[in-house]
Protein backbone atom coordinates (compact mmCIF):
# COMPACT_ATOMS: atom_id res chain seq x y z
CA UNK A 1 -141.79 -62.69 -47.56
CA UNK A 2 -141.55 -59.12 -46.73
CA UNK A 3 -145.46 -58.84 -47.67
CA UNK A 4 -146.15 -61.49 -44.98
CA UNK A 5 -144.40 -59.52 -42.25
CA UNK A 6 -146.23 -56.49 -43.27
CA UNK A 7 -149.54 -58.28 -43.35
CA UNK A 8 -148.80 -60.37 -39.96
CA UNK A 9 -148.42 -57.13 -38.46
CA UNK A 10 -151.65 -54.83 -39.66
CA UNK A 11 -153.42 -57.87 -38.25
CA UNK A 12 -152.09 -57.88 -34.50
CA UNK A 13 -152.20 -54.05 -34.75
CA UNK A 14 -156.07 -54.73 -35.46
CA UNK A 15 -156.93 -57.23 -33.26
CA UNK A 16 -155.53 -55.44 -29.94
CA UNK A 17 -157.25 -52.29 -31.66
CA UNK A 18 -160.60 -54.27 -31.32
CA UNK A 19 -159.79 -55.63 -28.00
CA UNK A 20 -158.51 -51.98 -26.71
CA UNK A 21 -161.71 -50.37 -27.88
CA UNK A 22 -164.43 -52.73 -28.34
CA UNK A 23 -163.90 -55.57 -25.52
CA UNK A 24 -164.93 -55.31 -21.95
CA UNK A 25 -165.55 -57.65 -19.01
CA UNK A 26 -165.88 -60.71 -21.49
CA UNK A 27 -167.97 -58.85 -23.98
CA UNK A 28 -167.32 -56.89 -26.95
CA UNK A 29 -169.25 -53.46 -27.78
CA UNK A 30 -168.66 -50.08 -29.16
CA UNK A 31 -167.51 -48.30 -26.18
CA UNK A 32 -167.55 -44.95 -27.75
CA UNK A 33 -171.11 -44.57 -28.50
CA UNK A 34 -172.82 -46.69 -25.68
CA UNK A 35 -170.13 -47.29 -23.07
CA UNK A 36 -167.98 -44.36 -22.98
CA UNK A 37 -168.90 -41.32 -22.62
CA UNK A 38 -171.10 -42.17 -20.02
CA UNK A 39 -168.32 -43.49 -17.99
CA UNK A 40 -165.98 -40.62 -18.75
CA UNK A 41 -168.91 -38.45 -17.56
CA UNK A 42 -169.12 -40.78 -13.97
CA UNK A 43 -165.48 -39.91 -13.70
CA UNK A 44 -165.47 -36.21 -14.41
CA UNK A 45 -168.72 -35.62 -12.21
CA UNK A 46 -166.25 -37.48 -9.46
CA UNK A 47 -163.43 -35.30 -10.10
CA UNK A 48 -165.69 -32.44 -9.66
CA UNK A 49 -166.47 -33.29 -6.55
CA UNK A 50 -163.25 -34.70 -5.06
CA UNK A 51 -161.81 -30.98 -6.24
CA UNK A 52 -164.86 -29.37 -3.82
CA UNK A 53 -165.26 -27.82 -7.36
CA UNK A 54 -169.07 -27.18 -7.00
CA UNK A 55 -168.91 -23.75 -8.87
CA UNK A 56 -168.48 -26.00 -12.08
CA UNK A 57 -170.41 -28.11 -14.77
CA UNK A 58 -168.57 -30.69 -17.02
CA UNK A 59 -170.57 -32.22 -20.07
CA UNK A 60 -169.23 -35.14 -21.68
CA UNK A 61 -169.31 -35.85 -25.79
CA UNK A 62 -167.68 -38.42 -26.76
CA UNK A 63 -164.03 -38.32 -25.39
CA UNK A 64 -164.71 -34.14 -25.35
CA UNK A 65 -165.23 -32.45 -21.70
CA UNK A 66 -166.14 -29.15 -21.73
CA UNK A 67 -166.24 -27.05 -18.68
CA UNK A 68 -168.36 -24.13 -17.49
CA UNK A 69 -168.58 -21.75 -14.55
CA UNK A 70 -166.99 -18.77 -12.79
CA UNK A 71 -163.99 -20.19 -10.92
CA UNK A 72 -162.95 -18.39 -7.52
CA UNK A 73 -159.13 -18.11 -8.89
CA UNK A 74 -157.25 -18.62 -11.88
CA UNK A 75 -155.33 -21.74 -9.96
CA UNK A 76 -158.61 -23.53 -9.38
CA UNK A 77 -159.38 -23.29 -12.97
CA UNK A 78 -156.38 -24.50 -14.36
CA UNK A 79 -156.42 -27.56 -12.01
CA UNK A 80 -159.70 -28.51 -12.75
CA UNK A 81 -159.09 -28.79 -16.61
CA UNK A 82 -155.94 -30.65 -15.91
CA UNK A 83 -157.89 -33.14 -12.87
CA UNK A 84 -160.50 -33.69 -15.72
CA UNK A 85 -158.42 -34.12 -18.35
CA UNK A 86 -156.96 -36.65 -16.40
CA UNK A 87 -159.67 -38.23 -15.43
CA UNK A 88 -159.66 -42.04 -17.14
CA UNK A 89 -156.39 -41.69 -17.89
CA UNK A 90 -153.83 -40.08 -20.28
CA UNK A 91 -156.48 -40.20 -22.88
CA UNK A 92 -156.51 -40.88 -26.85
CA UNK A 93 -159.07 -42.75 -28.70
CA UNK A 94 -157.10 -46.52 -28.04
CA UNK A 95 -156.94 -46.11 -24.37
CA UNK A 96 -160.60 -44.72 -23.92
CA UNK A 97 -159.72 -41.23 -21.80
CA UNK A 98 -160.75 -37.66 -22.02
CA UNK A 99 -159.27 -36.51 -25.53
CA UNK A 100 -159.58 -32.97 -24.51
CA UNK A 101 -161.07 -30.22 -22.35
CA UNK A 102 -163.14 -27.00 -23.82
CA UNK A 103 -163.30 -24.21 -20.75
CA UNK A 104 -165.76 -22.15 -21.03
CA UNK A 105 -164.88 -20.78 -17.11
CA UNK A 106 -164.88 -17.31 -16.21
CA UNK A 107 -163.03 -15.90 -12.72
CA UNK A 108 -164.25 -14.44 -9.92
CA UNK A 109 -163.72 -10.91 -8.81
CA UNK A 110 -160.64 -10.32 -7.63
CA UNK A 111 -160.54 -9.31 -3.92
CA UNK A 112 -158.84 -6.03 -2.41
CA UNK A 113 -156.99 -5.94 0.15
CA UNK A 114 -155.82 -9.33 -0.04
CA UNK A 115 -155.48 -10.58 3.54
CA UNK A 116 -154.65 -13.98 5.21
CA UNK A 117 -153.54 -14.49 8.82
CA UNK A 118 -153.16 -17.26 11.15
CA UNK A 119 -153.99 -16.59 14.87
CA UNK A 120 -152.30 -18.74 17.91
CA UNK A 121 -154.31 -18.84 21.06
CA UNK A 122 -152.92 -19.60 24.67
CA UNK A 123 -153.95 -23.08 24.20
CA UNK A 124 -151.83 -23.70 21.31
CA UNK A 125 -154.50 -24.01 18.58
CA UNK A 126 -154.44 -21.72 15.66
CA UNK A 127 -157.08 -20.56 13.47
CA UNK A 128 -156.61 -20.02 9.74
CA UNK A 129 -158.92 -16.54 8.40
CA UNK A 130 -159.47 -14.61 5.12
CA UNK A 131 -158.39 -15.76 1.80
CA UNK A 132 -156.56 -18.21 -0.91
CA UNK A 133 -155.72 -18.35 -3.66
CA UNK A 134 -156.78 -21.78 -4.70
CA UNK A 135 -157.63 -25.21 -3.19
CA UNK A 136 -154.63 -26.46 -3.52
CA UNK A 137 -152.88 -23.51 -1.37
CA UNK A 138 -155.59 -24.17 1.07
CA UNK A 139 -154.82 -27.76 1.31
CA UNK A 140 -150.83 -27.47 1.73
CA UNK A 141 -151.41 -24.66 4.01
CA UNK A 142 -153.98 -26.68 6.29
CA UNK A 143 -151.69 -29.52 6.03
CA UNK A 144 -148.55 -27.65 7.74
CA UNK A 145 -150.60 -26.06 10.33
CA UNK A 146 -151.72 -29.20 11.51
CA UNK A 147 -148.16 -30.63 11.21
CA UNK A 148 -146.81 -27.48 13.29
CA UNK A 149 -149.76 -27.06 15.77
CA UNK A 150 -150.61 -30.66 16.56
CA UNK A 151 -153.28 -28.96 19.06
CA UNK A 152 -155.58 -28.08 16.21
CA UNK A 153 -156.59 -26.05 13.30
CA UNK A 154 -159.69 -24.18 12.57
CA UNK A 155 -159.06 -23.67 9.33
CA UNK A 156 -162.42 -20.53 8.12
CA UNK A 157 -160.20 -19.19 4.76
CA UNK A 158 -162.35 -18.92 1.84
CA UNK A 159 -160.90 -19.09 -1.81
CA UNK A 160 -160.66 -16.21 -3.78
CA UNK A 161 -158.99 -14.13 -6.43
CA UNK A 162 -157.05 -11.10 -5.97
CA UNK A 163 -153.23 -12.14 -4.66
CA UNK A 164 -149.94 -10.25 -5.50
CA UNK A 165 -147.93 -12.75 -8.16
CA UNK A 166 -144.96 -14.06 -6.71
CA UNK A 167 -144.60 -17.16 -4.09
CA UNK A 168 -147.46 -16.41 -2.13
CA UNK A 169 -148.27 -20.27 -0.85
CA UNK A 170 -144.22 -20.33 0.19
CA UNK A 171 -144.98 -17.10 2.00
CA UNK A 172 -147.78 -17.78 4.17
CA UNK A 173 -145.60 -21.33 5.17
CA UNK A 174 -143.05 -19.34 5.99
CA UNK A 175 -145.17 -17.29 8.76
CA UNK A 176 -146.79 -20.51 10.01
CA UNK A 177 -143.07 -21.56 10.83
CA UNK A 178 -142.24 -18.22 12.40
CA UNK A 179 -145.20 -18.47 14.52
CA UNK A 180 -144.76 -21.70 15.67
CA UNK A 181 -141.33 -20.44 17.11
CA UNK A 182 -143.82 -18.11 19.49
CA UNK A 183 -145.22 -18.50 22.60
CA UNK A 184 -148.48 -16.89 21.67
CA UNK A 185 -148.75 -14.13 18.66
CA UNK A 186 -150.39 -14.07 15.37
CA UNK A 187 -148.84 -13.36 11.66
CA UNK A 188 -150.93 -11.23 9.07
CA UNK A 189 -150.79 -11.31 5.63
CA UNK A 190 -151.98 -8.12 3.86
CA UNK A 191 -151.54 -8.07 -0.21
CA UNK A 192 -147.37 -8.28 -0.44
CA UNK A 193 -146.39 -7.52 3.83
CA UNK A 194 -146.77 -10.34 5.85
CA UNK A 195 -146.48 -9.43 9.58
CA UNK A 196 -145.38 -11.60 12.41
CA UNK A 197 -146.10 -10.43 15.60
CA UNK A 198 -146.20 -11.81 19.33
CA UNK A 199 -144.00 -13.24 22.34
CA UNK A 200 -141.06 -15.00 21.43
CA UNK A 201 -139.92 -18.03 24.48
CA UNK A 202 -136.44 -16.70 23.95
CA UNK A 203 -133.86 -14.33 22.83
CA UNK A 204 -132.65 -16.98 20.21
CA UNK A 205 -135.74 -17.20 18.96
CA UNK A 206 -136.53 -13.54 18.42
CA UNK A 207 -133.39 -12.96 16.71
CA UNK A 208 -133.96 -16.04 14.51
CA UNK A 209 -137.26 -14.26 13.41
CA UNK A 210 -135.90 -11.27 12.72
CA UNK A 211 -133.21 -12.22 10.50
CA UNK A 212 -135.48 -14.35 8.73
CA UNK A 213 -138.18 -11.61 7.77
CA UNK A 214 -135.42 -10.00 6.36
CA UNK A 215 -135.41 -12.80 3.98
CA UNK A 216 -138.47 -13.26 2.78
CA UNK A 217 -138.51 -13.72 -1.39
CA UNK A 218 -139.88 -10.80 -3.05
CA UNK A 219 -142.20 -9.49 -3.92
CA UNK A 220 -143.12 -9.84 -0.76
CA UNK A 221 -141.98 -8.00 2.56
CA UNK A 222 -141.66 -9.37 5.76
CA UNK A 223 -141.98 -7.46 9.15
CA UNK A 224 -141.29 -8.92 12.75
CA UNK A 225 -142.80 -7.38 15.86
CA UNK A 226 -141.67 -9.96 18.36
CA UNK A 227 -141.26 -8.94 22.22
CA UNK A 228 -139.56 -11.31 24.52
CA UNK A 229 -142.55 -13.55 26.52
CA UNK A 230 -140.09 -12.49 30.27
CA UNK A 231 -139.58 -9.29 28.67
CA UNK A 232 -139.42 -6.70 31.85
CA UNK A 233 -142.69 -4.34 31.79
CA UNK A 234 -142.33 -0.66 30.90
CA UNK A 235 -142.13 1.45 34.62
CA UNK A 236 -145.39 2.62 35.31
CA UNK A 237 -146.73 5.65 36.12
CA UNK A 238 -146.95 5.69 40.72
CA UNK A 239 -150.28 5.27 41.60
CA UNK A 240 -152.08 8.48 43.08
CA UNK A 241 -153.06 8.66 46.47
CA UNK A 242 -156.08 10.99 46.16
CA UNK A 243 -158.88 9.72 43.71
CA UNK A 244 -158.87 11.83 40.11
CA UNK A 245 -161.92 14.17 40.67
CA UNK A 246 -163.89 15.73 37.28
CA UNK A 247 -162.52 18.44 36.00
CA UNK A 248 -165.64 20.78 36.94
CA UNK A 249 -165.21 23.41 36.73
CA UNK A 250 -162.13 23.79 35.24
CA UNK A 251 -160.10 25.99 37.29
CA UNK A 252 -156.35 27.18 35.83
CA UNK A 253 -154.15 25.92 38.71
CA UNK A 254 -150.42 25.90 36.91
CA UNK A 255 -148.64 27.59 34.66
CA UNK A 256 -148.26 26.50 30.65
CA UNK A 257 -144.53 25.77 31.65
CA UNK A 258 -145.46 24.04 34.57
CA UNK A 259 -147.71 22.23 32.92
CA UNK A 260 -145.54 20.95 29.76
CA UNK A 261 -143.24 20.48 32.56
CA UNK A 262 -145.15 17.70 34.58
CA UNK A 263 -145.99 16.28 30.86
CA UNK A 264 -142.27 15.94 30.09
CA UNK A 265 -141.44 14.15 33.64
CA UNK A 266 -144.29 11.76 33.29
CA UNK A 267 -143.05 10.74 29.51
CA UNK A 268 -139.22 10.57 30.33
CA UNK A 269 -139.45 6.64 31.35
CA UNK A 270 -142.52 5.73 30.00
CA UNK A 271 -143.77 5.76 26.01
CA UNK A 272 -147.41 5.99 24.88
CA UNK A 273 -146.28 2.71 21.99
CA UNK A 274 -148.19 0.76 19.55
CA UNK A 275 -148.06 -2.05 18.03
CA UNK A 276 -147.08 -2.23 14.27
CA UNK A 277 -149.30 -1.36 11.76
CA UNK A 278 -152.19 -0.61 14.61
CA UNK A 279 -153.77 1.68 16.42
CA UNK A 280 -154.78 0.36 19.59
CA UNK A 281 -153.58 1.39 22.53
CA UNK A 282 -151.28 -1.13 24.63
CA UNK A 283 -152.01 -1.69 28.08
CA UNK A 284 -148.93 -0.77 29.72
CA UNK A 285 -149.48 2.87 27.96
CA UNK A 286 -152.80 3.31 30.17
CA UNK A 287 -151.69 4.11 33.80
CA UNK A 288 -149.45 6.73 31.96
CA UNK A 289 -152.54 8.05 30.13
CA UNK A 290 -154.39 8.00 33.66
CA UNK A 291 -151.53 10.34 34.82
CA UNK A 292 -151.86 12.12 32.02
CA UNK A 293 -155.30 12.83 32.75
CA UNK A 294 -154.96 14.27 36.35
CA UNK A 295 -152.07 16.36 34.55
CA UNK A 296 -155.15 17.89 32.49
CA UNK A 297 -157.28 18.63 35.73
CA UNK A 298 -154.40 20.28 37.04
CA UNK A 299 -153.71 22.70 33.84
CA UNK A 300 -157.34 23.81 34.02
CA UNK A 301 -158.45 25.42 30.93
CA UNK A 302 -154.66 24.61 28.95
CA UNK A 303 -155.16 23.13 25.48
CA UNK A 304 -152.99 19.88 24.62
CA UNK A 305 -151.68 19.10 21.01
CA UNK A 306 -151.52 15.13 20.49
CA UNK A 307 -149.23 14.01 17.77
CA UNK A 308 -149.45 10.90 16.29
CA UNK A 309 -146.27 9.02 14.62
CA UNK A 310 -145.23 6.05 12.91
CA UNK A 311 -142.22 4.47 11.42
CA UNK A 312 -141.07 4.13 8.01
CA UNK A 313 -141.90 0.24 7.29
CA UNK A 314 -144.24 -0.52 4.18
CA UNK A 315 -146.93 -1.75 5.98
CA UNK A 316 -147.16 1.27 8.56
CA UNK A 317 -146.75 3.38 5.18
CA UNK A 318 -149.49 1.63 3.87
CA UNK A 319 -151.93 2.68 6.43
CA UNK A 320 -152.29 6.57 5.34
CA UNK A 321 -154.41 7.64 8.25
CA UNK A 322 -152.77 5.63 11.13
CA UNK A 323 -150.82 8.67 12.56
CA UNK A 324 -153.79 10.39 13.12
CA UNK A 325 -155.72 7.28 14.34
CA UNK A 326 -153.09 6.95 17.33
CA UNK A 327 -153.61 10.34 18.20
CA UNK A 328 -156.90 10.25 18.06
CA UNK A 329 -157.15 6.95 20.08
CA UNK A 330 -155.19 8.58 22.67
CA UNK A 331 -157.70 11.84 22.36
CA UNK A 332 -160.77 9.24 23.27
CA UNK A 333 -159.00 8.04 25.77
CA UNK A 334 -158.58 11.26 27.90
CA UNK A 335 -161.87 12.01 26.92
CA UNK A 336 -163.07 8.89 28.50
CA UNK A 337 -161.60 10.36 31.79
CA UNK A 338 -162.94 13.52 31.98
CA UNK A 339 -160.73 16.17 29.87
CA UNK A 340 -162.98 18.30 27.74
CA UNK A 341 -162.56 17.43 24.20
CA UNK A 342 -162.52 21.17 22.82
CA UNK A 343 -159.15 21.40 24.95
CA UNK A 344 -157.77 18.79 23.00
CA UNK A 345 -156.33 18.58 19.42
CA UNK A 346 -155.03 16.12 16.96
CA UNK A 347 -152.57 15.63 14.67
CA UNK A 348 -150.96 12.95 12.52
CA UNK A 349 -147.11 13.71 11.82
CA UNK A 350 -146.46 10.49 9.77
CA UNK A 351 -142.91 9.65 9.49
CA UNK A 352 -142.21 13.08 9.19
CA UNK A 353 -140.50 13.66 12.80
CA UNK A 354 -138.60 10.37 13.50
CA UNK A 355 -136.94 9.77 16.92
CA UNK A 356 -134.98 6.50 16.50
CA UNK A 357 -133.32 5.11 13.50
CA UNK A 358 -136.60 3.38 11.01
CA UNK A 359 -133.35 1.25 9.60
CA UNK A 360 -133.70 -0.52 13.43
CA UNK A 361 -136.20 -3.11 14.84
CA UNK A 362 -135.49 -0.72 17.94
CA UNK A 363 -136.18 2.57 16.21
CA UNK A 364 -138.98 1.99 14.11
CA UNK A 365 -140.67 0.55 17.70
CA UNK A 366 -139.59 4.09 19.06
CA UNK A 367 -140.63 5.79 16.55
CA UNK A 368 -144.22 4.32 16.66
CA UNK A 369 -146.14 6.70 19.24
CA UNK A 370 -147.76 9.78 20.28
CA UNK A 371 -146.60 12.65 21.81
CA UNK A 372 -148.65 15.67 23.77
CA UNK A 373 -147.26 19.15 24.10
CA UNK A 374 -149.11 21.80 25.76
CA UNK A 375 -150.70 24.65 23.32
CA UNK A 376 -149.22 28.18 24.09
């Protein structure tokens, strides 16, 4: 009796073998040499494309895939062999799928700096630039920005190699949500400092930015430069009555002391400031500079010392010449209006003479500036 059982069995196993493998659409064939690997092929080749994969080639044998190319990251590489893999199904030689997947993919050159940033413009829109690192980052960063800019996304990243390890994908989120808290602003993501800068509606929502840079996961560092968007301008310097006239020729008309002396009133309630991590001057810092310019014509033949300084954050540490970039921004400026350039020198302090506390949104924003001192 036993045998019988045994025997009943082996048969039904075999005939839903046959049926499994060899029968399709009312007719029965060997699906493994004629039927498929060219239909396994069909569905890779469609995988390929669905994936926007076009830097790889799949070749079929059998139930074997095997895929070449050089791969923009190491994430788009390892979801391609699983997409393909998975491309009829779970696979095994019963149910007909992709058995298994040879990669024969190399990766692309891994990029340095890494940078991402998102940019929101006064009409709400935001544009998505610089690098990912993998389709599937690009597509579940693309989808949030849509969901938190309904305006519209112009979405120009490329895909590349090169990021920090660490939650990089949750990262760059993390500044679309900050930025969508801001009036207008932008965040920027340079290899492990992502930067989130711009006009906040509201005091709430400044603070709430704030606190949550402090946050971010590491690796990765996250720095807030938010200013209030009904935040009360910086005084500015009076406007003069007489037009400035060139300084030709230059004719010594005050005193060193004198001169440092005008410098110092000019500079008690107004600050030549930058932004974080640049060296570009702001606009409210211009009218001063104009002042500071008809100061020059009036000092005649003095020389001025400009000293750049920044504050202690990584990404201002980062940027090893951005000291002496603000001062010599500054420099070009005066220039531009007429003081000599030999009268004029530069030099980048660093972090070296700090002003305001660097453990302080408020300090580091004091500490980031330029200062000019007349040359005995």
């Amino acid at each position: 009796m036993a045998r019988w059982i045994v025997l009943a069995g082996v048969t039904a196993l075999l005939v839903i073998g046959y049926f499994a493998t060899f029968y399709e659409h009312g007719q029965g064939h060997w699906r493994s040499v004629r039927f498929v690997e060219p239909e396994l092929q069909a569905k890779a080749q469609d995988v390929l494309k669905r994936s926007g994969a076009a830097w790889a080639h799949v070749k079929l044998d059998g139930q074997l895939a095997t895929l070449t190319g050089t791969a923009p990251t190491e994430a788009d590489r390892d979801d391609l062999i699983r997409d393909v893999r998975e491309a009829a199904g779970p696979g095994g030689p019963w149910l007909g799928g992709v058995t298994q997947v040879r990669a024969d993919i190399k990766i692309a050159a891994a990029v340095k700096p890494y940078t991402w940033s998102a940019v929101r413009g006064a009409d709400g829109r935001v544009t998505l630039r610089g690098h990912v690192p993998g389709q599937r980052f690009r597509r579940a960063i693309a989808a949030e920005a849509r969901k938190l800019f309904p305006t519209g996304v112009d979405d120009q990243v490329a895909v590349t190699a090169g990021h920090p390890t660490g939650p990089w994908g949750e990262t760059a989120i993390w500044g679309l949500r900050q930025l969508s808290q801001l009036q207008d602003g932008d965040v920027q993501f340079v290899d492990s400092v992502i930067t989130v800068r711009g006009n906040a509606r509201d005091g709430e929502a400044q603070a709430a930015i704030y606190a949550s840079a402090k946050a971010v996961a590491r690796p990765y560092q996250g720095v807030a430069d938010v200013t209030l968007a009904a935040a009360v301008a910086l005084p500015e310097a009076p406007k003069e009555t007489a037009p400035v006239m060139p300084v030709t020729p230059a004719v010594q008309r005050l005193a060193a002391a004198d001169c440092q002396k005008l410098i110092d009133e000019a500079m008690t309630d107004n600050v030549i400031a930058f932004t974080s991590g640049s060296a570009k001057l702001r606009p409210a810092a211009l009218k001063l500079l104009d002042r500071m310019a008809q100061t020059g014509v009036d000092c005649g033949t003095l020389r001025f010392r400009i000293t750049g300084h920044t504050d202690a954050t990584s990404l201002e540490l980062g940027l090893g010449d951005l000291a002496q970039d603000r001062a010599d921004a500054t420099a070009n400026y005066l220039v531009a209006k007429g003081i000599p350039a030999e009268r004029l020198v530069t030099v980048g302090a660093g972090t070296s003479q700090p002003v305001g506390d660097n453990a302080t949104v408020g300090g580091q924003a004091r500490n980031r500036r330029v200062e000019i001192t007349v040359l005995p």
